[in-house]
C-alpha atoms as a PDB file:
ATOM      1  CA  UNK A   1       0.000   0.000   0.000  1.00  0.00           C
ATOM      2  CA  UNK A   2       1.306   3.517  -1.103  1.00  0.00           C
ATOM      3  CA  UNK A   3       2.464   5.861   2.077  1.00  0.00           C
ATOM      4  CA  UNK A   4      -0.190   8.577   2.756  1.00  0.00           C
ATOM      5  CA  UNK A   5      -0.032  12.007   1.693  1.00  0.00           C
ATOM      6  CA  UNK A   6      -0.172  14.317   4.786  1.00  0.00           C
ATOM      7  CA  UNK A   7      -1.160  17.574   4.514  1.00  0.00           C
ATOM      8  CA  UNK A   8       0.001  20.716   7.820  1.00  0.00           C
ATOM      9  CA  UNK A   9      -2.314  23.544   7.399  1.00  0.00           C
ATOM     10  CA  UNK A  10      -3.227  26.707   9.262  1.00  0.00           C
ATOM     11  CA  UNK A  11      -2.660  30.558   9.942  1.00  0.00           C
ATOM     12  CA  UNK A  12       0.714  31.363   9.406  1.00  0.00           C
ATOM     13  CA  UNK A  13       2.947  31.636  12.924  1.00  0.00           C
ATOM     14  CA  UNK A  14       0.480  29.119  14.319  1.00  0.00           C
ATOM     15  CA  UNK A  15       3.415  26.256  14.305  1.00  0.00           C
ATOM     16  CA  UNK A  16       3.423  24.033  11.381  1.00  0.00           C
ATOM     17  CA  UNK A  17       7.233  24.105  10.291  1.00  0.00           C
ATOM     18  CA  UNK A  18       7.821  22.574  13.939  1.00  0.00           C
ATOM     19  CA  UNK A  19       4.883  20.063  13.717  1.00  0.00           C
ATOM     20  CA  UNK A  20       5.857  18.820  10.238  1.00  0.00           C
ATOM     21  CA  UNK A  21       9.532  17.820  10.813  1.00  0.00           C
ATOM     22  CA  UNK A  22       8.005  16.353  13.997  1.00  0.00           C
ATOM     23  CA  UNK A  23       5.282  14.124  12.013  1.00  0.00           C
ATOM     24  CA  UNK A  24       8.204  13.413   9.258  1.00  0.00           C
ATOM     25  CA  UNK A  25      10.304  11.867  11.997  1.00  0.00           C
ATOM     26  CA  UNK A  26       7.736   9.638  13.295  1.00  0.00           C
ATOM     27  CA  UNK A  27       6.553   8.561   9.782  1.00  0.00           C
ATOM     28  CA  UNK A  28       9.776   8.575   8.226  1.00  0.00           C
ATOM     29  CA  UNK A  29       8.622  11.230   6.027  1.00  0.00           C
ATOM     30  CA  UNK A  30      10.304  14.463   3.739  1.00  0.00           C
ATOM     31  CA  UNK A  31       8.697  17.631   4.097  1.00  0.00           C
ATOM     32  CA  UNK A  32       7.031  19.209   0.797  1.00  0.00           C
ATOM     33  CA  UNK A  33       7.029  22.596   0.727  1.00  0.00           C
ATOM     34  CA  UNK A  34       3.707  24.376  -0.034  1.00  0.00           C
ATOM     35  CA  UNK A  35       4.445  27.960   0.738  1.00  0.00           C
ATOM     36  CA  UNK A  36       4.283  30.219  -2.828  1.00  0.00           C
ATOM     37  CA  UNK A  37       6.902  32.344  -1.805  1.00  0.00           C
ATOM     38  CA  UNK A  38       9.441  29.859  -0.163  1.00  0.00           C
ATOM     39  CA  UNK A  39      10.300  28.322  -3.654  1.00  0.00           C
ATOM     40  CA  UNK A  40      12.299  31.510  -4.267  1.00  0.00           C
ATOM     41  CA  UNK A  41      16.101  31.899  -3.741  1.00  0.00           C
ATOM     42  CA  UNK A  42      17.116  34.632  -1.337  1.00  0.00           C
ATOM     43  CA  UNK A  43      13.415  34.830  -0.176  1.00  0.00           C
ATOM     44  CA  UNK A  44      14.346  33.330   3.221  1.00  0.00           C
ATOM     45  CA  UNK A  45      14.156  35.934   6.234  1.00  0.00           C
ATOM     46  CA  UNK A  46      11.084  37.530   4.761  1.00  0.00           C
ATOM     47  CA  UNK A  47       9.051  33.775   4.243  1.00  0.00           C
ATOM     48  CA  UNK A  48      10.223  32.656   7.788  1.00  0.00           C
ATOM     49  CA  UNK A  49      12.449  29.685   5.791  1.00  0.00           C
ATOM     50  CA  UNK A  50      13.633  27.047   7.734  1.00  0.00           C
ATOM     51  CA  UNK A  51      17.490  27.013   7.608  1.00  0.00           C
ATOM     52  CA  UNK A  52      19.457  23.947   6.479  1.00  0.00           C
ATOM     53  CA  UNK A  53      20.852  23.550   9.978  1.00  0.00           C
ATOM     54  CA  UNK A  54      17.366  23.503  12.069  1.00  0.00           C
ATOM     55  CA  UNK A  55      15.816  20.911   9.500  1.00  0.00           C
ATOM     56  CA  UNK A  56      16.637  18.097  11.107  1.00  0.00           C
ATOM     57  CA  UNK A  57      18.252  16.267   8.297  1.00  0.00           C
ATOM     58  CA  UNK A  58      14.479  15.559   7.018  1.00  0.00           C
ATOM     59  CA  UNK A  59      14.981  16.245   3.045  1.00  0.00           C
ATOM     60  CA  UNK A  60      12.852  18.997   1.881  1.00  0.00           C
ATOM     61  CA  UNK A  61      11.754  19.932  -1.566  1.00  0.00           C
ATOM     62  CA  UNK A  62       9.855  23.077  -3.636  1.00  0.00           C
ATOM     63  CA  UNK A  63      12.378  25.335  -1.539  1.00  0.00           C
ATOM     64  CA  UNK A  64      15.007  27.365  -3.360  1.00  0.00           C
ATOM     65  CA  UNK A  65      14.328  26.686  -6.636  1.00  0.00           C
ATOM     66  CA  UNK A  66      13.573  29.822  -8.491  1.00  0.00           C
ATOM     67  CA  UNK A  67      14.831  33.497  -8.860  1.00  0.00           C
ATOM     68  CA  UNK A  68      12.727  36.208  -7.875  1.00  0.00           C
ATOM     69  CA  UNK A  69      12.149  37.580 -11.541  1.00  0.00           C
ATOM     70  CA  UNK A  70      10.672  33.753 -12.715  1.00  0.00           C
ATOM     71  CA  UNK A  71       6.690  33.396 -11.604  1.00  0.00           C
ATOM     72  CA  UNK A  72       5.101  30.733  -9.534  1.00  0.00           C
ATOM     73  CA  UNK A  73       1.219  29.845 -10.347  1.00  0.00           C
ATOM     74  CA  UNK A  74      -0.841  27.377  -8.970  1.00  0.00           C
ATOM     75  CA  UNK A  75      -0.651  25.625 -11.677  1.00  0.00           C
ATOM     76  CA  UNK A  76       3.151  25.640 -11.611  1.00  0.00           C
ATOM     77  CA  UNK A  77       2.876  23.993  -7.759  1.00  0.00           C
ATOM     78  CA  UNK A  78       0.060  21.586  -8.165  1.00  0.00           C
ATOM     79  CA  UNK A  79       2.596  20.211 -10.879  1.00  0.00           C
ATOM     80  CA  UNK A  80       5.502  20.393  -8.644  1.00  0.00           C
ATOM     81  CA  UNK A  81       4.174  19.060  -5.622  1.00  0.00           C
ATOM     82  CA  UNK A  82       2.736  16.242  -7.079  1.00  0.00           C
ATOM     83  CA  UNK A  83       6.082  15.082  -8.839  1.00  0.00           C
ATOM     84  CA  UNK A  84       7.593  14.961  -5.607  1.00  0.00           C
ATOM     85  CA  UNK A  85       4.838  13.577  -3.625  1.00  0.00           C
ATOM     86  CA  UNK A  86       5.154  10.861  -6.473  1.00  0.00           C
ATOM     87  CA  UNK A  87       9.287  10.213  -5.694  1.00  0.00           C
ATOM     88  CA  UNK A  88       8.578  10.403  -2.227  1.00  0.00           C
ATOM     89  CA  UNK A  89       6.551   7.414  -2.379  1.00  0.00           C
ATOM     90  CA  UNK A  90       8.370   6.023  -4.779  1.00  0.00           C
ATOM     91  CA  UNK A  91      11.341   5.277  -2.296  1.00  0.00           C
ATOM     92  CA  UNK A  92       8.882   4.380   0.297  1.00  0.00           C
ATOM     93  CA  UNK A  93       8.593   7.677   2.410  1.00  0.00           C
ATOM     94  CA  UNK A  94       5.738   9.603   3.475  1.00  0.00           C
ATOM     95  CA  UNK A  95       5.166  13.143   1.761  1.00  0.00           C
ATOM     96  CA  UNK A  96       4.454  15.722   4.756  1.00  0.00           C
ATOM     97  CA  UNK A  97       3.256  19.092   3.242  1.00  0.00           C
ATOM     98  CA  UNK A  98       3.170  22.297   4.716  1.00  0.00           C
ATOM     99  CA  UNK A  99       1.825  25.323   3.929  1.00  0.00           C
ATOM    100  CA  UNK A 100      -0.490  28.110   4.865  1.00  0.00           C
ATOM    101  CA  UNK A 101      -2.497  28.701   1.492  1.00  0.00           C
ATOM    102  CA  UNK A 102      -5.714  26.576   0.972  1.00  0.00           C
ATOM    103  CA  UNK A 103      -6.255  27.403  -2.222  1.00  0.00           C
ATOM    104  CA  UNK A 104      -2.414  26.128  -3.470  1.00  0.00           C
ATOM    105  CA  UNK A 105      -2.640  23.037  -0.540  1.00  0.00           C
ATOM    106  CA  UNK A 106      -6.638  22.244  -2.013  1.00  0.00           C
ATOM    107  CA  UNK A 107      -5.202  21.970  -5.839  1.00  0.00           C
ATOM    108  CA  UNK A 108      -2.338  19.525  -4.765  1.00  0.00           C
ATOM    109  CA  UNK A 109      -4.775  17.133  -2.849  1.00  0.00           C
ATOM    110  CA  UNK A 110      -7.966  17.488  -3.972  1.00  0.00           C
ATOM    111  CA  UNK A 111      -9.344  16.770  -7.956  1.00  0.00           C
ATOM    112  CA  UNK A 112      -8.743  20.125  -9.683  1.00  0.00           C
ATOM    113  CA  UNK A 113      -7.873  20.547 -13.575  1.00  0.00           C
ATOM    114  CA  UNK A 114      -7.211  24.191 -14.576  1.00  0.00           C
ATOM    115  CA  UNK A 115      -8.859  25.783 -16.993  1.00  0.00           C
ATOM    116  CA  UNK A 116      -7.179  26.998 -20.390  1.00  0.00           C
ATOM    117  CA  UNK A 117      -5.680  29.984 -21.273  1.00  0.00           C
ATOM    118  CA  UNK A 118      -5.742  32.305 -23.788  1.00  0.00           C
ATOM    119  CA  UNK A 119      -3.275  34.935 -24.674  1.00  0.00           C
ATOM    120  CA  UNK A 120      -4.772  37.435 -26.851  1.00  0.00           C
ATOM    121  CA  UNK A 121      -7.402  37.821 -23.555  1.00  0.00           C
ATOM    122  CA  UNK A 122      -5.391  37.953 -20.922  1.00  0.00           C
ATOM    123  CA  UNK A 123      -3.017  40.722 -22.800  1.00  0.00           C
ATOM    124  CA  UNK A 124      -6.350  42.647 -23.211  1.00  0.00           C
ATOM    125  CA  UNK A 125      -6.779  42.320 -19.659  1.00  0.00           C
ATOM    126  CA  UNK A 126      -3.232  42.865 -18.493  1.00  0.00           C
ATOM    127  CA  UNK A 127      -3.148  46.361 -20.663  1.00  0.00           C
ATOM    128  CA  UNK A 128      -6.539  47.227 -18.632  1.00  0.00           C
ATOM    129  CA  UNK A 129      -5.360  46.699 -15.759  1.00  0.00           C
ATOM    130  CA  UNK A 130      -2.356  48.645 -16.322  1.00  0.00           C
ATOM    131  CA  UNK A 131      -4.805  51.154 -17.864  1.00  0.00           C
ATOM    132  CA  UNK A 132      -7.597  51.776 -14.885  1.00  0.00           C
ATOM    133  CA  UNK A 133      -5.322  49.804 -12.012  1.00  0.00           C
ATOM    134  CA  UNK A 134      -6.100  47.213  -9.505  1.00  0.00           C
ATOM    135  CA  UNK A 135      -8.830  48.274  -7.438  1.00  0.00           C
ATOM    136  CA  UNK A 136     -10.981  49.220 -10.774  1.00  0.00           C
ATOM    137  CA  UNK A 137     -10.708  45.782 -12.168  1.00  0.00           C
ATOM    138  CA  UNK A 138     -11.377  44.399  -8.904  1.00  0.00           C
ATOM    139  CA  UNK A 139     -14.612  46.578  -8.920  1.00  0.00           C
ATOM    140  CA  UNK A 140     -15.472  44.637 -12.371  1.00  0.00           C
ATOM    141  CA  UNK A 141     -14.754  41.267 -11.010  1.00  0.00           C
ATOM    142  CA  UNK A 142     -17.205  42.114  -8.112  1.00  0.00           C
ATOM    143  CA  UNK A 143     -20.143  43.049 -10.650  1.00  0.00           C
ATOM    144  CA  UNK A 144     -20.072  39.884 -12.966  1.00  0.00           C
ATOM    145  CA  UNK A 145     -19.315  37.162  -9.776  1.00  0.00           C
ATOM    146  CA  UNK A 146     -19.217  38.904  -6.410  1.00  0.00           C
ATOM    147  CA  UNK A 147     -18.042  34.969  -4.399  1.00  0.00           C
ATOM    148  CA  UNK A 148     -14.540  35.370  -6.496  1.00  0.00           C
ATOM    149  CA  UNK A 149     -14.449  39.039  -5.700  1.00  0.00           C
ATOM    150  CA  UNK A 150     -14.493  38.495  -2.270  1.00  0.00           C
ATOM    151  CA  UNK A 151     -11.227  35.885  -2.073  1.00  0.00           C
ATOM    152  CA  UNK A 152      -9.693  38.214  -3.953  1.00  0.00           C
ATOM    153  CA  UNK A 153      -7.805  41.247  -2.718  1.00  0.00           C
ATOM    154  CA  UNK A 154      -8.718  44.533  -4.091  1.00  0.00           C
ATOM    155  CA  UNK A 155      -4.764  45.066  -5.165  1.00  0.00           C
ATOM    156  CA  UNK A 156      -3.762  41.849  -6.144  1.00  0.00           C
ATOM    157  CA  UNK A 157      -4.429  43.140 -10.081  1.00  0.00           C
ATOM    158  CA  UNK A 158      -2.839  39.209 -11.326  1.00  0.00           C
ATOM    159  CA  UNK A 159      -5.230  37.045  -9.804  1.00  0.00           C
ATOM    160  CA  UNK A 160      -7.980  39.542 -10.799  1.00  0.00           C
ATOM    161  CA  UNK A 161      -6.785  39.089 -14.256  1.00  0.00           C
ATOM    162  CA  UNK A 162      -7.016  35.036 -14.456  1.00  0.00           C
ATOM    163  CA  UNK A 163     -10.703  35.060 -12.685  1.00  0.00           C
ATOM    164  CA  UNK A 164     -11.943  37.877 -15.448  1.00  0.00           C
ATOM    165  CA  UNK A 165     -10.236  35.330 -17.522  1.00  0.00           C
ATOM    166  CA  UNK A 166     -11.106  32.128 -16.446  1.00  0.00           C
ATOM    167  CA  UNK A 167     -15.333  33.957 -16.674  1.00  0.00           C
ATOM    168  CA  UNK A 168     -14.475  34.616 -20.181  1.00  0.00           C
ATOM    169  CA  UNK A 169     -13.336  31.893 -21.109  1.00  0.00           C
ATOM    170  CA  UNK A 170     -15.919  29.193 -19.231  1.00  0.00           C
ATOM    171  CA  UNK A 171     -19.098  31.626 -18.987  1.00  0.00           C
ATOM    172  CA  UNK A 172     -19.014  30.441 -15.556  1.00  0.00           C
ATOM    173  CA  UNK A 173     -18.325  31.485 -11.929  1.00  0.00           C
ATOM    174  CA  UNK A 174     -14.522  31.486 -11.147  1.00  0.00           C
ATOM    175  CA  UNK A 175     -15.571  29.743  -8.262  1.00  0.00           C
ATOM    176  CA  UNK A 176     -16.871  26.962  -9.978  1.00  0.00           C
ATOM    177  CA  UNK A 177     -13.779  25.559 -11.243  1.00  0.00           C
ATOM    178  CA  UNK A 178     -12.316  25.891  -7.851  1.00  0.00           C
ATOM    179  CA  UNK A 179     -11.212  22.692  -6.103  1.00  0.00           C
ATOM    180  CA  UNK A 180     -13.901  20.426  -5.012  1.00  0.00           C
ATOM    181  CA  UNK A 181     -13.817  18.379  -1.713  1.00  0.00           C
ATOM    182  CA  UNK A 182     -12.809  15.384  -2.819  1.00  0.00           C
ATOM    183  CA  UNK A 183      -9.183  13.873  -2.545  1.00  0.00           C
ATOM    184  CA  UNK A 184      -7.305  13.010  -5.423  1.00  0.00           C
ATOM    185  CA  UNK A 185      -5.549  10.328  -3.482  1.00  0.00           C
ATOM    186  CA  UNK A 186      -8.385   8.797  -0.965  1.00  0.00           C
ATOM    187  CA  UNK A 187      -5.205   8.309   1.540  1.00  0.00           C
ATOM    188  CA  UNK A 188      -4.997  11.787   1.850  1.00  0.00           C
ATOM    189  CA  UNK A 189      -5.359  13.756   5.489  1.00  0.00           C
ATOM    190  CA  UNK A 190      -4.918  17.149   6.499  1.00  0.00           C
ATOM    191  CA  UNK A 191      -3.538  18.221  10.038  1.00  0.00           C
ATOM    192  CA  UNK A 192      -4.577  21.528  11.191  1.00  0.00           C
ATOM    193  CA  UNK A 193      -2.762  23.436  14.167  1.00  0.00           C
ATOM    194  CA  UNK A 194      -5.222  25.227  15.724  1.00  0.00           C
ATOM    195  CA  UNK A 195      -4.279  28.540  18.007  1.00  0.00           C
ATOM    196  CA  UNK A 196      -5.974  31.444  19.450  1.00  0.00           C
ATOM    197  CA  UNK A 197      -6.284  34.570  18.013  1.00  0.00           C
ATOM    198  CA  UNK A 198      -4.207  36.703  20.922  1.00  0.00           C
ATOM    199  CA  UNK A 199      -1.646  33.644  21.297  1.00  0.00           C
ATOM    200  CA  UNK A 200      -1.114  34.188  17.013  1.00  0.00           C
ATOM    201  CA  UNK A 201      -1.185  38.088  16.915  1.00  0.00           C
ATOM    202  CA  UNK A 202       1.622  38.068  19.315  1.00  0.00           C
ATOM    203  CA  UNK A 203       4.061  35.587  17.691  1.00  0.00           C
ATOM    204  CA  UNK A 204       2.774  37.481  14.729  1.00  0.00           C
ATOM    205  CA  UNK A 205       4.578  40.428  16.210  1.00  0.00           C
ATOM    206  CA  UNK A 206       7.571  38.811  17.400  1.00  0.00           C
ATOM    207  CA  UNK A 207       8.348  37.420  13.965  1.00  0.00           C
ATOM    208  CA  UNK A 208       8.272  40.532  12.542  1.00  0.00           C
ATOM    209  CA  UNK A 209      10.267  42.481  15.083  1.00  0.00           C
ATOM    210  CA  UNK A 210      12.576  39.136  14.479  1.00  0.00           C
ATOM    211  CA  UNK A 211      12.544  39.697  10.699  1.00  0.00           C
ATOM    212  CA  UNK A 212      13.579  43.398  10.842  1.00  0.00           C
ATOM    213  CA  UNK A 213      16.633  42.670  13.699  1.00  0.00           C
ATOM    214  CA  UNK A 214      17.866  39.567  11.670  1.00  0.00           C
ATOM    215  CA  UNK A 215      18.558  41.907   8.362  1.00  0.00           C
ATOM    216  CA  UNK A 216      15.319  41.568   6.596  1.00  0.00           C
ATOM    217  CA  UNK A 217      15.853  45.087   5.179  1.00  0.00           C
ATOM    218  CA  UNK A 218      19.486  44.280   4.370  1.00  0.00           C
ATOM    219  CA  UNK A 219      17.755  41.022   2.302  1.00  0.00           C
ATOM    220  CA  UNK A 220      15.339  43.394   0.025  1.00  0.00           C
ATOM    221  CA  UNK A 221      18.128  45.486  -1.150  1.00  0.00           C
ATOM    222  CA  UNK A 222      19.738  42.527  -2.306  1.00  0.00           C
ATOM    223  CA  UNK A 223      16.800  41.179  -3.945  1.00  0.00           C
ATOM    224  CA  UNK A 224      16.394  43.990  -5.736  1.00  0.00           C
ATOM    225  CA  UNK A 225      19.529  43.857  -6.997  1.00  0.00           C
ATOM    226  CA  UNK A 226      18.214  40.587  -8.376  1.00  0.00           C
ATOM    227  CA  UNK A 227      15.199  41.628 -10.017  1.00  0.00           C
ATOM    228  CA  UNK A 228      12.693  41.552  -7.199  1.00  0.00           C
ATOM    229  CA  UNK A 229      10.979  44.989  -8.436  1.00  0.00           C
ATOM    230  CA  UNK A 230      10.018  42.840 -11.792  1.00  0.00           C
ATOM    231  CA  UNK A 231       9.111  39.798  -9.913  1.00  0.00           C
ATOM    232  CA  UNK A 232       5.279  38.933 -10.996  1.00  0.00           C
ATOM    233  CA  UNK A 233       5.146  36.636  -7.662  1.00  0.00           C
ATOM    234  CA  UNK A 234       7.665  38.041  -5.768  1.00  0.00           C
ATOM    235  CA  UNK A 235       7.229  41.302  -4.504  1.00  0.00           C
ATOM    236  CA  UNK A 236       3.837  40.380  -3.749  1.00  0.00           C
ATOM    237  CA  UNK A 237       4.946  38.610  -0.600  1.00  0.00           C
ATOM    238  CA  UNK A 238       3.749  40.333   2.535  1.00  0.00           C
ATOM    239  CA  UNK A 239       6.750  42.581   4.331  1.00  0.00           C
ATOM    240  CA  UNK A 240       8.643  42.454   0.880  1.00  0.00           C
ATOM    241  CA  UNK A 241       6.284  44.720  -0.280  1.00  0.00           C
ATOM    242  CA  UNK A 242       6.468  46.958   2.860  1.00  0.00           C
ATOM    243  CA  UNK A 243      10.469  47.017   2.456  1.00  0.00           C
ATOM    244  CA  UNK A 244      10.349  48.345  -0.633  1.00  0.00           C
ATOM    245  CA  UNK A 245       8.405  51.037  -0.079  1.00  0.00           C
ATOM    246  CA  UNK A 246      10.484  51.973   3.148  1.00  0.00           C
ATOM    247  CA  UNK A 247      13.666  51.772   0.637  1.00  0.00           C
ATOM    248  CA  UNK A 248      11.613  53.805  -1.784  1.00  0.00           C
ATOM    249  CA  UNK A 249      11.038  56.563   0.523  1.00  0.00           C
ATOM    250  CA  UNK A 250       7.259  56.185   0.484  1.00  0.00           C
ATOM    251  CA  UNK A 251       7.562  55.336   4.327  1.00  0.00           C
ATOM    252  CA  UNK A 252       9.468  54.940   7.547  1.00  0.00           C
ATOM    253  CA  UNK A 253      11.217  51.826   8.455  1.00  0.00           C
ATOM    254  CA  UNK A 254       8.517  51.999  11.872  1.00  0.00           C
ATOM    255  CA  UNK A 255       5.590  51.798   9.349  1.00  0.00           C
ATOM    256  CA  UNK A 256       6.611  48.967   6.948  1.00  0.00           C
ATOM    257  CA  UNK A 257       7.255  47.131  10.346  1.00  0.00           C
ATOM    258  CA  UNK A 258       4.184  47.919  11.659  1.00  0.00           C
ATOM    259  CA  UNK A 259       2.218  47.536   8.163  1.00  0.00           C
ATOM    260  CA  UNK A 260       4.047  44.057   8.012  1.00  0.00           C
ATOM    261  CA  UNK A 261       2.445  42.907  11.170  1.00  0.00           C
ATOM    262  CA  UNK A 262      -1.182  44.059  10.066  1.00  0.00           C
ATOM    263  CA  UNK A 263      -0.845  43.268   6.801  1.00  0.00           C
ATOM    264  CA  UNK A 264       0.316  39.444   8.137  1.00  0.00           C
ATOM    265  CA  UNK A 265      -2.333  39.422  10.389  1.00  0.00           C
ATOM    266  CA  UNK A 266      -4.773  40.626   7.954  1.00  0.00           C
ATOM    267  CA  UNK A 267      -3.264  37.117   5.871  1.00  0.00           C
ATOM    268  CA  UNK A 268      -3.644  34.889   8.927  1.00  0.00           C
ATOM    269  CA  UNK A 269      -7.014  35.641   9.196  1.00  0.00           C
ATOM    270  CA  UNK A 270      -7.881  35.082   5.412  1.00  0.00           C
ATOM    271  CA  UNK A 271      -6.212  31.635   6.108  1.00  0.00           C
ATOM    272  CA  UNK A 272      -8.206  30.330   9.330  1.00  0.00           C
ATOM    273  CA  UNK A 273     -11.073  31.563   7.586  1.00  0.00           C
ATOM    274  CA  UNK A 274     -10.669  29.611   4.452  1.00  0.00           C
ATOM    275  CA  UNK A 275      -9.252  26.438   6.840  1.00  0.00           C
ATOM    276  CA  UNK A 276     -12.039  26.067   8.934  1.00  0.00           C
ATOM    277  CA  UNK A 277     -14.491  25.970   5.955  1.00  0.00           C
ATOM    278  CA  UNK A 278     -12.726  22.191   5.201  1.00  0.00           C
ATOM    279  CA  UNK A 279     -14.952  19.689   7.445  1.00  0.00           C
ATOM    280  CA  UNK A 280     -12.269  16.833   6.247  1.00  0.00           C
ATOM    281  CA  UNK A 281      -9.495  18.903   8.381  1.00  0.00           C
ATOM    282  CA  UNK A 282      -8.328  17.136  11.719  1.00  0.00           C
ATOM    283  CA  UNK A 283      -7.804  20.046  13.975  1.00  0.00           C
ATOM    284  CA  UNK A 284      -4.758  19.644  16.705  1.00  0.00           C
ATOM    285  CA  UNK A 285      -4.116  22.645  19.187  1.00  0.00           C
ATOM    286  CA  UNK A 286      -0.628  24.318  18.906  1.00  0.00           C
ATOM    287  CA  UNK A 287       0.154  23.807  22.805  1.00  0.00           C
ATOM    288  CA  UNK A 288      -1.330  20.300  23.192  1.00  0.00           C
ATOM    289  CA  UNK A 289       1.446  18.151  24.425  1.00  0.00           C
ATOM    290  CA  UNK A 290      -0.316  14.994  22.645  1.00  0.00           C
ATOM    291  CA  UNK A 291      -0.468  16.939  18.970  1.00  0.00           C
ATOM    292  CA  UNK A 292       1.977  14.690  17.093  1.00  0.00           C
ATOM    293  CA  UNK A 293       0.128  11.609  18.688  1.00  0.00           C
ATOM    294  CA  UNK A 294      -3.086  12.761  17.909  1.00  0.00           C
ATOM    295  CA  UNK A 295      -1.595  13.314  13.806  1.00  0.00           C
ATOM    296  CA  UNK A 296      -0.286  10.086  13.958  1.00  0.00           C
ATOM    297  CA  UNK A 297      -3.282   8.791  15.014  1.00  0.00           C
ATOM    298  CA  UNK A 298      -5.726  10.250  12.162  1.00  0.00           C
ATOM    299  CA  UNK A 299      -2.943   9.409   9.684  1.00  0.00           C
ATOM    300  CA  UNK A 300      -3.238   5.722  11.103  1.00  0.00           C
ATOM    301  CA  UNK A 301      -6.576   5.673  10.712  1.00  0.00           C
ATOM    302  CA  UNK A 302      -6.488   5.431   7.085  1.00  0.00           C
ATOM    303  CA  UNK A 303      -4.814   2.821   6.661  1.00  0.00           C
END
């Protein structure tokens, strides 16, 4: 029987990294990175990347493998991630993932086929959006299918662009090609660490304040160096953002750390929200003393 594919979700800060090298020692597992912006070199401070030293020897994969200026989709990782969930087994070891995006964790386990593309659209709706900007789009999106609006932030002008696209294209809801709940793999099972919200906003804060102290700032200007500014996926990640515009002179170093925090908080709760919406997730508190137990115990249970 193949090894099962377990799946670490939940808010970022909440303790996943610590509870998936945990789970991959017990199951004699590799960790699978699920994190959009950890698959970028130099992206490490910023993304909270485990160093090579604190990883326990545990192999890891989807870290470090592109530069800044290359773009990530979902597409891109439900391909990746299932390759190496595939070699993983292959050689007889369990694939751990971990990651704090649903959506990108959802189209790796679950049965999701992406619909097509087409170019001469979606450089039509590329030159709009560099035409009217972001939030104007956004306002579009929100008239013709109001549920896609709403996982979508105002500002995020890329992922506006593929749901205007994808409606085009399908005459459907964006939504409705979304993942649905149903495993690819039926021995599939997601692990949730589950925190409170005062407990997350202040290791939320101390990460940050950690960040800034450990050189984050110094990291950005080398990034930029490297193309970061032209980055598609990139310098969307939260704090990068921030950074630049601290480096830019459109703010103080105090208010991109203090717009990091928010603006990571603001994420966390987009996360839980979208997390707790999955009845199939098996919920574990962050502080229990039992957690890797009780993950080894729904893991065992599917067997």
């Amino acid at each position: 029987m193949p090894q099962p594919i377990v799946a670490l979700v939940g808010a970022t800060a909440s303790g996943k990294t610590g509870l998936s090298l945990d789970l991959a020692e017990r199951l004699g597992g590799e960790v699978v990175n699920t994190d959009a912006m950890q698959v970028y070199r130099g992206m490490d401070i910023g993304t909270a990347k485990l160093p090579v030293a604190e990883r326990r020897g545990v192999p890891h994969h989807l870290l470090d493998i592109l530069d800044v200026t290359e773009p990530a989709t979902v597409a891109h990782f439900q391909g990746w991630a299932r390759s190496s969930i595939a070699d993983i087994r292959g050689h007889g070891a369990t694939p751990v993932l971990v990651g704090g995006s649903a959506l990108y964790t959802r189209a790796i386990v679950d049965r999701f086929e992406f619909p097509g593309t087409d170019e001469s659209l979606r450089r039509e709706l590329e030159a709009e959006l560099e035409r009217i900007g972001g939030p104007a789009l956004h306002a579009r999106l929100e008239g013709v299918d109001p549920a896609a609006a709403a996982q979508i932030e105002p500002d995020n002008g890329r992922r506006t662009v593929r749901a205007l696209e994808v409606i085009a294209l399908t005459g459907r809801p964006y939504g409705a090609g979304m993942p649905r709940l149903e495993y690819a793999d039926p021995l599939t099972v997601q692990i949730g660490v589950d925190i409170d919200r005062p407990t997350l906003d202040e290791r939320i804060a101390r990460r940050v304040d950690e960040m800034f102290a450990a050189g984050f700032v110094e990291e950005v200007e080398a990034l930029l160096d490297r193309g970061l500014a032209d980055g598609l996926t990139s310098q969307r990640a939260i704090g990068y953002r921030e950074v630049i515009g601290f480096l830019t002179g459109d703010r103080t170093l105090a208010e991109a750390i203090e717009q990091t925090k928010t603006g990571t908080r603001r994420f966390s709760r987009r996360q839980d929200g979208w997390f707790r919406k999955d009845p199939r997730i098996v919920w574990v508190a962050h502080d229990d003393p039992d957690r890797v137990a009780k993950a080894v115990g729904a893991i065992e249970s599917l067997s």
